[in-house]
N, C-alpha and C. Protein backbone atom coordinates (compact mmCIF):
# COMPACT_ATOMS: atom_id res chain seq x y z
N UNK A 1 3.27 -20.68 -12.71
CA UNK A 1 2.34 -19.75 -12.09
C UNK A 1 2.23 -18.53 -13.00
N UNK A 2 1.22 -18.07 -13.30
CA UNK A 2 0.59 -16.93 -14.02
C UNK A 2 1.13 -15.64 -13.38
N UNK A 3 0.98 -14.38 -14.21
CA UNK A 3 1.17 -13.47 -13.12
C UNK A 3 0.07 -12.93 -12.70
N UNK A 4 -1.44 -13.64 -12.87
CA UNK A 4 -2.62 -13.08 -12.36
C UNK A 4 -2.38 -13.58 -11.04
N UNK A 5 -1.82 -15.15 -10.95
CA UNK A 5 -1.82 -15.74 -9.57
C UNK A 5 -1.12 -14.80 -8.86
N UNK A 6 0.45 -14.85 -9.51
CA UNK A 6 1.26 -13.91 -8.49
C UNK A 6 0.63 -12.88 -7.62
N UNK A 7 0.12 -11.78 -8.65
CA UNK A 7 -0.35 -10.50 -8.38
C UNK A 7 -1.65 -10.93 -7.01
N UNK A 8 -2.47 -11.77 -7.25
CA UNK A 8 -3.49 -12.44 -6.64
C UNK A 8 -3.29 -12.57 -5.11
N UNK A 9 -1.62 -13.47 -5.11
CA UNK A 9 -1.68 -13.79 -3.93
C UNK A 9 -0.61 -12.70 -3.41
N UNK A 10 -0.12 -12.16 -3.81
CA UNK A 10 0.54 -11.06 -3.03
C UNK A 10 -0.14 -10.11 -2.84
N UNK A 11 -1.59 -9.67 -3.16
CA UNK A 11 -2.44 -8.79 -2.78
C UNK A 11 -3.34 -8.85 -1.66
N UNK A 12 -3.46 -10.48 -1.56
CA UNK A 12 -4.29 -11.06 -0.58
C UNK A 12 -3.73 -11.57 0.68
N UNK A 13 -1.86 -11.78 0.62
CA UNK A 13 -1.17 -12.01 1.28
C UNK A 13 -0.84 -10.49 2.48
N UNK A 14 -1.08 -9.97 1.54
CA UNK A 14 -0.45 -8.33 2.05
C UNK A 14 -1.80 -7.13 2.10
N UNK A 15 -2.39 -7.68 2.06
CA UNK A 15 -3.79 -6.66 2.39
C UNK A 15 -3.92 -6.30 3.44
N UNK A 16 -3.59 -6.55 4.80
CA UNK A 16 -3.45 -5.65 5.83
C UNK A 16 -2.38 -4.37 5.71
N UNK A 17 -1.45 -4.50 4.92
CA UNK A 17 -0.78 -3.73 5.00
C UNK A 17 -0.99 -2.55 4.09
N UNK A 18 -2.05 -3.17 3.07
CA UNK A 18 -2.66 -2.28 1.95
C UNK A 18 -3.41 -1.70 2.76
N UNK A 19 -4.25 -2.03 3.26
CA UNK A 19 -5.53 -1.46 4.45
C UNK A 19 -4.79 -0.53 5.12
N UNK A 20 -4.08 -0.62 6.12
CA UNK A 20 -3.12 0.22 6.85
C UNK A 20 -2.43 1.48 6.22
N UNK A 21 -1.95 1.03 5.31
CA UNK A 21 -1.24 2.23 4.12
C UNK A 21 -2.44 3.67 3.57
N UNK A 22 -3.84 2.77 3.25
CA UNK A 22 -5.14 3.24 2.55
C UNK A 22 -5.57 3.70 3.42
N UNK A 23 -5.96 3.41 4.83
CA UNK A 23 -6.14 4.35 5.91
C UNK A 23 -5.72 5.40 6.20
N UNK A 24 -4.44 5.23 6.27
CA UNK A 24 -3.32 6.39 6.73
C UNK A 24 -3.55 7.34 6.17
N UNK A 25 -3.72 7.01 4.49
CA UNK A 25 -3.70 7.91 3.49
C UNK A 25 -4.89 9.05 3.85
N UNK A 26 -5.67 8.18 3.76
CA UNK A 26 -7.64 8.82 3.81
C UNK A 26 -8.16 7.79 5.02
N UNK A 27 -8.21 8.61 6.42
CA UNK A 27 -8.84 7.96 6.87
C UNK A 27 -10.08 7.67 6.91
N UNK A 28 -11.15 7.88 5.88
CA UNK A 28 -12.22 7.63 5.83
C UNK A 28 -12.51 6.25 4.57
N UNK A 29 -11.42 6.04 5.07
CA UNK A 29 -11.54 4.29 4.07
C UNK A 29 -12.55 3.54 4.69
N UNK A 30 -13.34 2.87 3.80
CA UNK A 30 -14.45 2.43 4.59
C UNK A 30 -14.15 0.99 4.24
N UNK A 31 -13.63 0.30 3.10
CA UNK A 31 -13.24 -0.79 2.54
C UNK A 31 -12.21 -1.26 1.42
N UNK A 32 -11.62 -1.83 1.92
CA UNK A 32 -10.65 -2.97 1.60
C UNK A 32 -10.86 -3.74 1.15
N UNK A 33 -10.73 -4.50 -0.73
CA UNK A 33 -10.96 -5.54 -0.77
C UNK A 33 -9.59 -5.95 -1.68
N UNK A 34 -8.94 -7.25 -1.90
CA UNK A 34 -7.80 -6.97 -3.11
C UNK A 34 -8.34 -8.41 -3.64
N UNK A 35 -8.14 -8.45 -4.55
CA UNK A 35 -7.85 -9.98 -5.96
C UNK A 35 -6.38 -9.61 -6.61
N UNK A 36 -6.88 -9.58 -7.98
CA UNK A 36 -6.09 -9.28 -8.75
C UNK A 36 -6.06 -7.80 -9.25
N UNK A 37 -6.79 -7.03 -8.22
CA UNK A 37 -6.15 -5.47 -8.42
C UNK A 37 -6.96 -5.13 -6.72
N UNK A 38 -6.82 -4.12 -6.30
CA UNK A 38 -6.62 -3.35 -5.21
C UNK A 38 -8.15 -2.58 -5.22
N UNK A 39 -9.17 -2.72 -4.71
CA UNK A 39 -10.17 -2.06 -4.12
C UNK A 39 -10.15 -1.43 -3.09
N UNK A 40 -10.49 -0.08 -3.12
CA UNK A 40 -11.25 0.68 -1.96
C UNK A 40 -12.38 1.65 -1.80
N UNK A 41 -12.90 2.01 -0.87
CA UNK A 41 -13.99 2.85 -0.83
C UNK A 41 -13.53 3.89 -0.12
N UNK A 42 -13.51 5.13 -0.30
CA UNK A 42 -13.50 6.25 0.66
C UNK A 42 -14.89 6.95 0.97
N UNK A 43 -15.09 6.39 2.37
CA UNK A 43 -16.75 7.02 2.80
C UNK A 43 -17.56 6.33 2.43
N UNK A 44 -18.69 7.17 1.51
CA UNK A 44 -19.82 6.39 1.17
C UNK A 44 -19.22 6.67 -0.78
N UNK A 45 -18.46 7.08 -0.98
CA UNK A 45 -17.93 7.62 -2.62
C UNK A 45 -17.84 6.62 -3.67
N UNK A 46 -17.41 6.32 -4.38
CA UNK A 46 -17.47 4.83 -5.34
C UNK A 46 -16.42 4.01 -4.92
N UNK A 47 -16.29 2.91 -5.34
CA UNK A 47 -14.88 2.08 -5.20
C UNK A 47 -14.58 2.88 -6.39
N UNK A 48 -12.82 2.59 -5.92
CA UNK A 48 -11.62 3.20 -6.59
C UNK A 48 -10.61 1.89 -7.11
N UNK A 49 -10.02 1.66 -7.26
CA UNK A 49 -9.31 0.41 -7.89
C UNK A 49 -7.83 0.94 -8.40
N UNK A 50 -6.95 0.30 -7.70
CA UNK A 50 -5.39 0.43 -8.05
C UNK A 50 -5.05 -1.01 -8.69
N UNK A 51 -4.08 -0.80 -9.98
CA UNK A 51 -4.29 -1.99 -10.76
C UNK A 51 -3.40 -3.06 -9.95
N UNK A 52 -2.24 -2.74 -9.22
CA UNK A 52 -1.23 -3.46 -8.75
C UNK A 52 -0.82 -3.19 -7.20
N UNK A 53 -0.09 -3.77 -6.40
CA UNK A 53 0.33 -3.39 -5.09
C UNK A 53 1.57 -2.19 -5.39
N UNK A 54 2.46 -2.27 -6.86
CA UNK A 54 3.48 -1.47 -6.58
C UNK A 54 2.68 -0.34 -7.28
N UNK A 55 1.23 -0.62 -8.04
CA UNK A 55 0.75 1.18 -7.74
C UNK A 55 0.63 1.74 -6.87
N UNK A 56 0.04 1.03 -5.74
CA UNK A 56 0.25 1.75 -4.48
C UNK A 56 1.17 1.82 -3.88
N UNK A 57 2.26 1.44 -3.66
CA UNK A 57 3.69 1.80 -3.05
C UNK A 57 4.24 3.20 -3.77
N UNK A 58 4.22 2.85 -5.01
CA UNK A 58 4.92 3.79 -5.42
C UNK A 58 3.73 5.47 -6.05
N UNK A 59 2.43 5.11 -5.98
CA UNK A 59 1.68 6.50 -6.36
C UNK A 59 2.12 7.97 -4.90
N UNK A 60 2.52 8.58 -5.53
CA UNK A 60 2.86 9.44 -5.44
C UNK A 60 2.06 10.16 -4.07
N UNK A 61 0.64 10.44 -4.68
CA UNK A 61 -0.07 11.08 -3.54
C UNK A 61 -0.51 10.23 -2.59
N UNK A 62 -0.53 8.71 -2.45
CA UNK A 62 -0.30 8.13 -1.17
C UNK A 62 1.07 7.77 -0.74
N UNK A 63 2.31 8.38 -1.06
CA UNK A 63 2.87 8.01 -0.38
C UNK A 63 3.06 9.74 0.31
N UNK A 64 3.01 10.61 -0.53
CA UNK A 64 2.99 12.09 0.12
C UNK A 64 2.06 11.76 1.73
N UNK A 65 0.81 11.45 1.33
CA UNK A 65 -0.15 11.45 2.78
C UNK A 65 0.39 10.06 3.82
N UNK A 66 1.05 9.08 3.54
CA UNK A 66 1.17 8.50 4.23
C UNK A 66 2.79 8.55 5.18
N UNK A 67 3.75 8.74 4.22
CA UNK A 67 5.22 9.05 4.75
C UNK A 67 5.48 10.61 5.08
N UNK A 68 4.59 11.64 4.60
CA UNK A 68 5.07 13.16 4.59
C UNK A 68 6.09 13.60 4.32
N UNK A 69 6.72 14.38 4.62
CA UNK A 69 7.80 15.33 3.91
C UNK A 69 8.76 14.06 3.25
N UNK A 70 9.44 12.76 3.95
CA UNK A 70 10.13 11.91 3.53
C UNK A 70 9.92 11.25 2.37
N UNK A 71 8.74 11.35 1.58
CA UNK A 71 7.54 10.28 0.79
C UNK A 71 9.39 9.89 -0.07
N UNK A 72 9.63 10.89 -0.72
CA UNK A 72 10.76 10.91 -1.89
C UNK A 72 11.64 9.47 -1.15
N UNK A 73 12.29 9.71 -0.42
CA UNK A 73 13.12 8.52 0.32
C UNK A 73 12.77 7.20 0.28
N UNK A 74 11.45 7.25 0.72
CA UNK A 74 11.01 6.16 1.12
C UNK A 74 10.73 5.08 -0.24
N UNK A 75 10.17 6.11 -1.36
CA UNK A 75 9.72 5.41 -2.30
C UNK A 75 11.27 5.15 -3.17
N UNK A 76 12.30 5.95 -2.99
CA UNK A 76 13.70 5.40 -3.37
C UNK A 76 14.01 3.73 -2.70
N UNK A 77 13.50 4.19 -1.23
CA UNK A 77 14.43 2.70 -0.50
C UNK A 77 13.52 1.50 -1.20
N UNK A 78 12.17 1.81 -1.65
CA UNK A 78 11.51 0.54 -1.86
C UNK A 78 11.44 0.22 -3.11
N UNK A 79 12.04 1.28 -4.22
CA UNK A 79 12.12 0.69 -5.47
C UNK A 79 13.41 -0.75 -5.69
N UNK A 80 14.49 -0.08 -4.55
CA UNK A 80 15.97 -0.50 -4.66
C UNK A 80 15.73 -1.94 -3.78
N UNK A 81 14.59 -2.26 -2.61
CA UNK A 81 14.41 -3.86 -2.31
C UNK A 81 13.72 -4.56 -2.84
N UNK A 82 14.52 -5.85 -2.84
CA UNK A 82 13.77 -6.77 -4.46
C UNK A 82 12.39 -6.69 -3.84
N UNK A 83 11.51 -7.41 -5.27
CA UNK A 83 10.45 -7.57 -4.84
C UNK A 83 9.84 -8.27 -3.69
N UNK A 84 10.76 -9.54 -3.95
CA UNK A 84 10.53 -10.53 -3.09
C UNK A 84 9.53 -10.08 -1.52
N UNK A 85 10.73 -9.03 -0.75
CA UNK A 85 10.68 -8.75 0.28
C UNK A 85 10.38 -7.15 0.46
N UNK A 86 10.13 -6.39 -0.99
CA UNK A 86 9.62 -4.89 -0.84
C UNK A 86 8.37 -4.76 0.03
N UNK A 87 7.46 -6.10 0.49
CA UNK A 87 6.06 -5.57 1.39
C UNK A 87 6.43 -6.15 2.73
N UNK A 88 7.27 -6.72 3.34
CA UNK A 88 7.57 -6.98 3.94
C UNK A 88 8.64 -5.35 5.06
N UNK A 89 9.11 -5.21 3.36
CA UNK A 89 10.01 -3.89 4.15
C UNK A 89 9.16 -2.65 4.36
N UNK A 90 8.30 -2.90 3.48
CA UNK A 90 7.08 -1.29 3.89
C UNK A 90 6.33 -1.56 4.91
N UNK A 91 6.31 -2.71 5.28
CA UNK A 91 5.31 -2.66 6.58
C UNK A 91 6.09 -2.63 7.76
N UNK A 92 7.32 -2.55 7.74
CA UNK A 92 8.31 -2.62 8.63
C UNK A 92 8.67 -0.75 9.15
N UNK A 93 9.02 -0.25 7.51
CA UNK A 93 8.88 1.39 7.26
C UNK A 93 7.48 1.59 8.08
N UNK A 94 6.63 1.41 7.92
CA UNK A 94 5.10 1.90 8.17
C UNK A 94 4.74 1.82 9.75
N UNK A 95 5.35 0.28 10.17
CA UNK A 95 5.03 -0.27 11.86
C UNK A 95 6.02 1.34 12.69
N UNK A 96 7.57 1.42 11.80
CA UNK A 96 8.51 2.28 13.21
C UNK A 96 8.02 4.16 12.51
N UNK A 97 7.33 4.12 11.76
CA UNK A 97 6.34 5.48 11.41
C UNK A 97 5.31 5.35 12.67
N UNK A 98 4.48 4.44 12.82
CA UNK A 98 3.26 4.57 13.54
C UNK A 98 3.74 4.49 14.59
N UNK A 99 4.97 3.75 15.41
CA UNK A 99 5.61 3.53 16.45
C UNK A 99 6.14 4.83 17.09
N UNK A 100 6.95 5.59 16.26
CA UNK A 100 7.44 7.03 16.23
C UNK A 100 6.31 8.15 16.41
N UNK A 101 4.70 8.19 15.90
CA UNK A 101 3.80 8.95 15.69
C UNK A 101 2.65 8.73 16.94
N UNK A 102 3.75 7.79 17.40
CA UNK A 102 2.59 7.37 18.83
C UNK A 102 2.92 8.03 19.84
């Protein structure tokens, strides 16, 4: 397997959780699309494009808008779980955030 596939299907596997994350961030996300890199739209503005899923885990100013004061922590705990299961564990981080914010 390639790592276009990899990247491919772990983008397409985990795109709700990209969506969810991209919301949080800017809620005026208007669209979601992933392949082999990460599309979005904010509003009516251009698509934007993140090359990888761990750009977005780990960019900085979405994790500031999405985790707040904690962002630093969070992006520690998810460098340190393998890959395997790092989107698995952010959507887990993300579900007891929105759970807690409810």
């Amino acid at each position: 397997m390639t790592i276009a596939q990899t990247e491919n299907g772990r983008n397409f596997k985990c795109q709700a959780l990209f969506e969810r994350m991209l919301k949080k961030a800017w809620p005026d996300v208007s669209m979601v699309a992933c392949g082999h890199h990460i599309f979005f739209r904010r509003g009516d503005g251009p698509v934007e494009e993140l090359p990888s899923a761990d750009a977005l885990l780990f960019s900085h100013e979405i994790a500031k808008r999405v985790w707040g004061p904690g962002w630093k922590g969070v992006i520690r705990a998810l460098a340190i779980e393998p890959e395997e299961t790092r989107d698995e564990y952010a959507a887990s981080l993300l579900d007891r955030l929105e759970t807690f914010n409810a």
